[in-house]
Protein backbone atom coordinates (compact mmCIF):
# COMPACT_ATOMS: atom_id res chain seq x y z
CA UNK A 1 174.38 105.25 88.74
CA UNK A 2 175.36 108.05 86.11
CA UNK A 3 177.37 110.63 88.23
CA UNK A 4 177.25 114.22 87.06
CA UNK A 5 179.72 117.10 87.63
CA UNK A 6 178.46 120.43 88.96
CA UNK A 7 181.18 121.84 86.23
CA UNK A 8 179.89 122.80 82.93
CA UNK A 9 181.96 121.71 80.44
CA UNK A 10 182.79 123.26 76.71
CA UNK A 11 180.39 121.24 75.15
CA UNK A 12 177.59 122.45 78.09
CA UNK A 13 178.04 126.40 77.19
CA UNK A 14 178.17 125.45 73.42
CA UNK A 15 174.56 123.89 74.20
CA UNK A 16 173.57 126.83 76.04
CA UNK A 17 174.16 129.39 73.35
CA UNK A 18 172.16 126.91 71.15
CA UNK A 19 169.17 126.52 73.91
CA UNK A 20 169.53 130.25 74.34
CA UNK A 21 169.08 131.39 70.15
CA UNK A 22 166.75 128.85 69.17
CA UNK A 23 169.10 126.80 67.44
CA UNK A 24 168.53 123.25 69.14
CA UNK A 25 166.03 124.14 71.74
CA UNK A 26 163.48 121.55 70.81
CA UNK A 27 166.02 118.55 70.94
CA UNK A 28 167.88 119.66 73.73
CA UNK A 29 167.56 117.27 76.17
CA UNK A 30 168.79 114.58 78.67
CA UNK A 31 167.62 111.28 79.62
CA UNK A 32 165.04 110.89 82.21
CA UNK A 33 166.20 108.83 85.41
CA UNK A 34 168.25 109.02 88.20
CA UNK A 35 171.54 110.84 88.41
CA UNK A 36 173.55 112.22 91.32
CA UNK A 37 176.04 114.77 91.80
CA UNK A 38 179.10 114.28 94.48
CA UNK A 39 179.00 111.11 96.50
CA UNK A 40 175.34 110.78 97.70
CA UNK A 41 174.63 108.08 99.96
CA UNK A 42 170.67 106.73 100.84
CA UNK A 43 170.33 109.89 103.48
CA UNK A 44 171.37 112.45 100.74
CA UNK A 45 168.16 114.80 99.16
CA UNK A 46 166.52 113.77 96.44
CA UNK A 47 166.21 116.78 93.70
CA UNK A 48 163.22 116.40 91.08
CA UNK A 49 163.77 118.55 87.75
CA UNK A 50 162.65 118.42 84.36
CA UNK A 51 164.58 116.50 81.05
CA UNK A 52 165.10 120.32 79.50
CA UNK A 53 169.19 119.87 79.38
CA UNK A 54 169.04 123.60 80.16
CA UNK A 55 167.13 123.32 83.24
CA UNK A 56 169.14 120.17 84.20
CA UNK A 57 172.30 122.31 83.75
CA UNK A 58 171.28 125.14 85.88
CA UNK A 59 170.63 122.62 88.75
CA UNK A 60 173.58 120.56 89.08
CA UNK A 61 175.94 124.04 88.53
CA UNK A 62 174.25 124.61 91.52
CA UNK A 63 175.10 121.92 93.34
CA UNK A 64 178.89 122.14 93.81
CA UNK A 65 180.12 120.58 97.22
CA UNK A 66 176.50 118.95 97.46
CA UNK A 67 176.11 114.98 97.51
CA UNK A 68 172.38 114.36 96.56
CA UNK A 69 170.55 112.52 93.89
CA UNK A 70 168.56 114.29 90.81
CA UNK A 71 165.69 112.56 89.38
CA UNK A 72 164.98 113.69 85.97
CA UNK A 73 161.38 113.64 85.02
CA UNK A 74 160.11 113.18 81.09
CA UNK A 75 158.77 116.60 80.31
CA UNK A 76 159.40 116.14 76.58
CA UNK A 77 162.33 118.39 76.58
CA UNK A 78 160.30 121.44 78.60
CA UNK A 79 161.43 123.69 81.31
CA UNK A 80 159.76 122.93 84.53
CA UNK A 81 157.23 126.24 84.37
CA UNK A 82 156.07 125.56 80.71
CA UNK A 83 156.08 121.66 81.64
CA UNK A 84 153.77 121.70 84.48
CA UNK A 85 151.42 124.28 82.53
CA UNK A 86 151.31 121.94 79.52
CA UNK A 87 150.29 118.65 82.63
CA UNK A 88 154.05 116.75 81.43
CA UNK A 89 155.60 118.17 84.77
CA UNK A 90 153.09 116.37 86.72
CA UNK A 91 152.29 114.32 89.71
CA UNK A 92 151.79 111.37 87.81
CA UNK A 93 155.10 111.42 85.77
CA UNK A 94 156.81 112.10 88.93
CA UNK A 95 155.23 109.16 90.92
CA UNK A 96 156.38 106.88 87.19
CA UNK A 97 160.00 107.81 87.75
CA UNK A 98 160.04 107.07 91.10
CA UNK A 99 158.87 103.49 90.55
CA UNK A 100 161.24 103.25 87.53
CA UNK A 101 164.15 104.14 89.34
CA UNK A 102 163.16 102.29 91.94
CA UNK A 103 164.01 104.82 94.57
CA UNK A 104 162.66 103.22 97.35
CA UNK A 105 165.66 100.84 97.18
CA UNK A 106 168.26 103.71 96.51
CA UNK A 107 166.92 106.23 99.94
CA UNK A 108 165.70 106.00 103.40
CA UNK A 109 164.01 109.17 103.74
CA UNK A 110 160.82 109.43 101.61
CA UNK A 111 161.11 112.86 100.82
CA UNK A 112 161.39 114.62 97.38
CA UNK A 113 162.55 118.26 96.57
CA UNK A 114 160.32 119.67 94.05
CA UNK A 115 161.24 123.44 92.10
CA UNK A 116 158.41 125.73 92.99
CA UNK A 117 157.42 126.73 89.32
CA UNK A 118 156.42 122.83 89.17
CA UNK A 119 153.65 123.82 91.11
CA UNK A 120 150.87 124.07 89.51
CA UNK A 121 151.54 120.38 87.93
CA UNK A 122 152.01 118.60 91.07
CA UNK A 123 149.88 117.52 93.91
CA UNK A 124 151.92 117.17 97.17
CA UNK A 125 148.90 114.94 98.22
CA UNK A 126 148.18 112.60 95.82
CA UNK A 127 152.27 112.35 95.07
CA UNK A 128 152.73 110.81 98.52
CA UNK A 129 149.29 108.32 97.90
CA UNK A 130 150.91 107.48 94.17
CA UNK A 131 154.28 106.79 95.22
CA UNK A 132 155.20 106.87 99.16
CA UNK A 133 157.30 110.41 99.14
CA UNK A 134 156.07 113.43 100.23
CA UNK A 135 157.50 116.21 98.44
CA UNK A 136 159.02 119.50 99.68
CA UNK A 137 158.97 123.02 97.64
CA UNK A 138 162.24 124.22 96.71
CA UNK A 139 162.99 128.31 96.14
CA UNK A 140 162.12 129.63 92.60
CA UNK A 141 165.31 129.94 91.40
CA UNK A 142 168.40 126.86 91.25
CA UNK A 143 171.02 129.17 92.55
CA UNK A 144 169.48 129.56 95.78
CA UNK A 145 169.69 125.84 96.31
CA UNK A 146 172.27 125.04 98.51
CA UNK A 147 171.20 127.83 100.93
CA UNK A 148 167.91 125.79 100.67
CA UNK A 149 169.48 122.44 102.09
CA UNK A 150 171.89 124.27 104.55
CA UNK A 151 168.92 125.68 106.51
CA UNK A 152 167.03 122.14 106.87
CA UNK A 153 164.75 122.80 103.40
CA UNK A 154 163.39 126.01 104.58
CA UNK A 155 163.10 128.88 102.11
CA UNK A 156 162.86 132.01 103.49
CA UNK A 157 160.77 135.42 101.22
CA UNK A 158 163.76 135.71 98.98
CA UNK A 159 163.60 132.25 97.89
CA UNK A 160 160.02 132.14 97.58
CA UNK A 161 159.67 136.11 95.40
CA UNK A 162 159.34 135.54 91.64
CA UNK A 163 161.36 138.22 90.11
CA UNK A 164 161.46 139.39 86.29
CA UNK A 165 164.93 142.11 86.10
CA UNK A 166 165.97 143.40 83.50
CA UNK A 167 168.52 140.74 83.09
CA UNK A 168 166.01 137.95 82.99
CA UNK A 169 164.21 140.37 80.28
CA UNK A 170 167.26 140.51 78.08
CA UNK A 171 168.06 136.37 78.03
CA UNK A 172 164.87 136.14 76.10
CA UNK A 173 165.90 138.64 73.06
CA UNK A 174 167.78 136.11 71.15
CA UNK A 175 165.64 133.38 71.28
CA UNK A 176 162.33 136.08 69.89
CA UNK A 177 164.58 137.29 67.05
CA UNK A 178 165.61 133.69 65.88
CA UNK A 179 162.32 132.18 66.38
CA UNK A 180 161.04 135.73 64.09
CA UNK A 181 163.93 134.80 61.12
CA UNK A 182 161.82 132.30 58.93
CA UNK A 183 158.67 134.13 59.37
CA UNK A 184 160.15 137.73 58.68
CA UNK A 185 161.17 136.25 55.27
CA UNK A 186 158.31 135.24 54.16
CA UNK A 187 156.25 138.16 55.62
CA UNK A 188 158.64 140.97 53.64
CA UNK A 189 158.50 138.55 50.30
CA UNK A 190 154.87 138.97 50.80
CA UNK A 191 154.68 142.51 51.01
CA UNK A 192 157.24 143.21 48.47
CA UNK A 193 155.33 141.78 46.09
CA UNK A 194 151.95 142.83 46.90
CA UNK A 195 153.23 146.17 47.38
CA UNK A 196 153.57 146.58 43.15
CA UNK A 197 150.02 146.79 41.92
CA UNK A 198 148.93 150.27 41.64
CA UNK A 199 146.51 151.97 39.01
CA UNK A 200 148.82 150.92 36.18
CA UNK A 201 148.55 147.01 37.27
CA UNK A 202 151.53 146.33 38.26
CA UNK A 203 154.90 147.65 38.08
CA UNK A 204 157.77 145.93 39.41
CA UNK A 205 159.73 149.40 40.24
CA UNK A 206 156.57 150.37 42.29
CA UNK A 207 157.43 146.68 43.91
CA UNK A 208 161.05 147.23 45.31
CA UNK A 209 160.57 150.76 46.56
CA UNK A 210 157.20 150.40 48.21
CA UNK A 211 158.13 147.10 49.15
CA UNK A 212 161.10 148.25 50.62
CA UNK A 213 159.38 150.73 52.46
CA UNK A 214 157.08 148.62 54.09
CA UNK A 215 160.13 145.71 54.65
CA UNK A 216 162.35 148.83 56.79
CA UNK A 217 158.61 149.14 58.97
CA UNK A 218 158.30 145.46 59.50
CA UNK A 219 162.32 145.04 60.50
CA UNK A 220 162.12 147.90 62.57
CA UNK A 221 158.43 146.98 64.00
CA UNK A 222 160.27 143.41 64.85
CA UNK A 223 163.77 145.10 66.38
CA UNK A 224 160.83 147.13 68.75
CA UNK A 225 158.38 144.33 69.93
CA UNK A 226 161.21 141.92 70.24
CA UNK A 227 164.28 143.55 71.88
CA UNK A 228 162.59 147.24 73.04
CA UNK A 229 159.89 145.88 74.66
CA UNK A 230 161.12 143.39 76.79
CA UNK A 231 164.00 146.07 77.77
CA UNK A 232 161.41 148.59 78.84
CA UNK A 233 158.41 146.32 79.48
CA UNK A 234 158.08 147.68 83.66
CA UNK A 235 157.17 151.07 82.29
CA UNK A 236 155.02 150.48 78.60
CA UNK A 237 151.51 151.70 80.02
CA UNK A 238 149.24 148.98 80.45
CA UNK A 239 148.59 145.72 82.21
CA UNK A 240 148.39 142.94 79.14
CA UNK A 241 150.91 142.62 77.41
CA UNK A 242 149.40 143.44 73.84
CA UNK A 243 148.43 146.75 75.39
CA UNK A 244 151.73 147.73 75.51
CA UNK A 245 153.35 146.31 72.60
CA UNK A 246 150.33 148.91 70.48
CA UNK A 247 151.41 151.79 72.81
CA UNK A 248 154.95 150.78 71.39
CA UNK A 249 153.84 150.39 68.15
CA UNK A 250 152.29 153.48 67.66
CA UNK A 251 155.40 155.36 68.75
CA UNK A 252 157.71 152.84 66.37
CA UNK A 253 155.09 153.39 63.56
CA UNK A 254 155.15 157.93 64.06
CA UNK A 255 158.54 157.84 64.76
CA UNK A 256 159.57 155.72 61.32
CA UNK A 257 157.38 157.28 59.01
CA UNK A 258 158.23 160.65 60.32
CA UNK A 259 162.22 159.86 59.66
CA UNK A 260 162.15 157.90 57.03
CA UNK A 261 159.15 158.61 54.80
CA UNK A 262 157.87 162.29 55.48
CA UNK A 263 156.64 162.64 51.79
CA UNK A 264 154.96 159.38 51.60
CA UNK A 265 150.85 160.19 50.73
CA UNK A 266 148.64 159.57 54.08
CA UNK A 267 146.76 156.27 52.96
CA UNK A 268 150.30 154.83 53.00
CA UNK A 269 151.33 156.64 56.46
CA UNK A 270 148.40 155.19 57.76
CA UNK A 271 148.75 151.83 57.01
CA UNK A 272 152.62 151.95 57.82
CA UNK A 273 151.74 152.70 61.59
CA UNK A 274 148.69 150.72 61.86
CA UNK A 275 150.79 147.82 60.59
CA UNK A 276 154.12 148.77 63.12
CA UNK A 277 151.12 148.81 65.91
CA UNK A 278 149.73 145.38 65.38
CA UNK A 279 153.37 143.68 64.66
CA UNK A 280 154.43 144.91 68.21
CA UNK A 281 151.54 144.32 69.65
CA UNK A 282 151.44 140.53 68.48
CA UNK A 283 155.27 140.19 69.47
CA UNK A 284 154.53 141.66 73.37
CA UNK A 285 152.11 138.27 74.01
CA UNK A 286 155.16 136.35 73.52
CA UNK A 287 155.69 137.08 76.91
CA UNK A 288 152.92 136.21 78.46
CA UNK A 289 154.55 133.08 78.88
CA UNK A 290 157.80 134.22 80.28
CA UNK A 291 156.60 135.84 83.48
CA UNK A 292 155.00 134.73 86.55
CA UNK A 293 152.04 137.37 86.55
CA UNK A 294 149.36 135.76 84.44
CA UNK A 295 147.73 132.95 84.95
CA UNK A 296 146.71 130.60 82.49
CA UNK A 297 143.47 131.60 82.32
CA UNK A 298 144.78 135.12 82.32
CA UNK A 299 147.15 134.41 78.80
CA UNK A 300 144.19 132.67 77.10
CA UNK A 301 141.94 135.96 78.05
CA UNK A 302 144.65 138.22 76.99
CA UNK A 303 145.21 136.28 73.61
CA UNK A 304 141.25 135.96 72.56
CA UNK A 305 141.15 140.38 73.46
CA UNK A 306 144.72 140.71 71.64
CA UNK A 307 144.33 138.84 68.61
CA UNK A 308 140.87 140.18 67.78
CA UNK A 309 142.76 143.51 68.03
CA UNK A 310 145.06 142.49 65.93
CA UNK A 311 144.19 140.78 63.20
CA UNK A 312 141.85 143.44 62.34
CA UNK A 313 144.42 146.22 62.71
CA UNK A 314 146.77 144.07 60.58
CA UNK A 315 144.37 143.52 57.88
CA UNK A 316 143.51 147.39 57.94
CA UNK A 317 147.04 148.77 57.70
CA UNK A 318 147.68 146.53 54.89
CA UNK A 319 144.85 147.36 52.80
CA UNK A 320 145.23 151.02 53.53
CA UNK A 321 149.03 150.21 52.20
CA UNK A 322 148.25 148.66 49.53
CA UNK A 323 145.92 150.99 48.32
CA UNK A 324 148.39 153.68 48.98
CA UNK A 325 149.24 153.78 44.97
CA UNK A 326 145.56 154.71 44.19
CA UNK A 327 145.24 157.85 46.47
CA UNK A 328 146.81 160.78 47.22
């Protein structure tokens, strides 16, 4: 039985940092299967997680001084939340790895721990018909754990309150700007060289200053939606998300043109804010995913209203850009 330590290791934090900026996040994961931490023996819990090496990691740091068996679940390299939205953090793949790891031969108790955001995948019901344990709701978050097992698997308000600081806000920053990197080069090649017709054709001089123009917007539009937002997100007015990102945008869009291009003609002004206002605005629904107050249902609403918005503010500050060289 592959024994884990509750010590991250170099390696471990070197992964992190990856998981954290985008850099391996889609292949970093662990094996699904049994594993155990300490010296478990068949009375010891049985902790269900997800094959996300980052969620893995948070639980068995967690677990120092604790003897119990983890059962890692496929969720094709998912967190838990995300995975039991998506239907891979599920009853059914639950109920496979127990049968795989033939856990009715490792425990006497027929009991597994599940995380709480693995909710709405898993059926407490049909888990004990599919596979003989009944499974138990852990807290929210992996640190609160071991207070969990100490008080005979009951969680108390604190382990059962979602929360979404300011701290939790800023661990998703570097992940939005790394994920932005490709797609930011290719937007500002775009709009540098669109931005050189005018009424003379095209003019390549026209292309790297109003092209740089519109590049500082986009950077700055991106540096807003992706680290501003999510910093100040508790007090942007608004209840969806791409709500606020457009209040920020308008206020990134005034405030940029205003101190950077006072003299620039108003067709141009116009589309530079529209534009700020619909690149923030797309950026805020990133995290509609990251917090525990919309449902499903909700996000899908909130992306058919936002988009719409959107696109069609998109496309109309960058035709009234580009058509900046042909008016006043």
């Amino acid at each position: 039985m592959p024994q884990v330590d509750t010590i991250l290791n170099r390696s471990d934090h070197i992964g992190t940092i990856g998981a954290r900026t985008g850099i391996q996040r889609d292949k970093y994961t662990i094996t699904p299967g049994l594993y155990c931490v300490g010296w478990p023996t068949a009375d010891s819990p049985v902790l269900i997680t997800a094959n996300y090496k980052l969620t893995f990691d948070a639980l068995r740091h967690e677990l120092g001084g604790v003897d119990a068996w983890i059962l890692v679940v496929d969720t094709r390299g998912i967190n838990v939340w995300c995975a039991a939205g998506r239907g891979t953090f599920s009853t059914e793949e639950i109920a496979y790895q127990v049968q795989r790891a033939r856990l009715v031969d490792v425990v006497t108790h027929r009991e597994l721990i599940l995380p709480q955001c693995g909710a709405p995948g898993v059926s407490a019901l049909k888990l004990k018909t599919a596979c003989g344990f009944k499974g138990i709701f852990g807290p929210i978050r992996a640190t609160d754990i071991k207070a969990f097992l100490a008080s005979g698997k009951a969680a108390d308000e604190t382990m059962r309150s979602v929360t979404f600081n300011l701290k939790e806000r800023a661990v998703l920053i570097p992940l939005e700007l790394f994920l932005l990197l490709k797609p930011l080069v290719l937007t500002l090649a775009c709009l540098v060289l669109f931005s050189g017709f005018g009424p003379d054709l095209y003019s390549l001089d026209r292309a790297l200053q109003r092209g740089g123009n519109i590049a500082i917007v986009t950077i700055i539009s991106i540096f807003s939606g992706a680290v501003l937002l999510p910093l100040l997100l508790p007090w942007m007015p608004g209840r969806q998300f791409w709500v606020k990102g457009m209040f920020l945008g308008i206020w990134v869009g005034i405030f940029t043109v205003q101190h950077f291009f006072p003299s620039v003609g108003w067709t141009a002004v116009t589309g530079m804010a529209v534009w700020a206002m619909s690149v923030n605005s797309f950026l805020a629904m990133n995290f509609t995913g990251s917090t525990p107050y919309t449902s499903l249902s909700g996000v899908e609403m909130e992306m058919r209203k936002g988009l719409a918005v959107q696109i069609v503010s998109a496309l109309l500050g960058l035709s009234c850009w580009l058509a900046g060289p042909f008016f006043l």
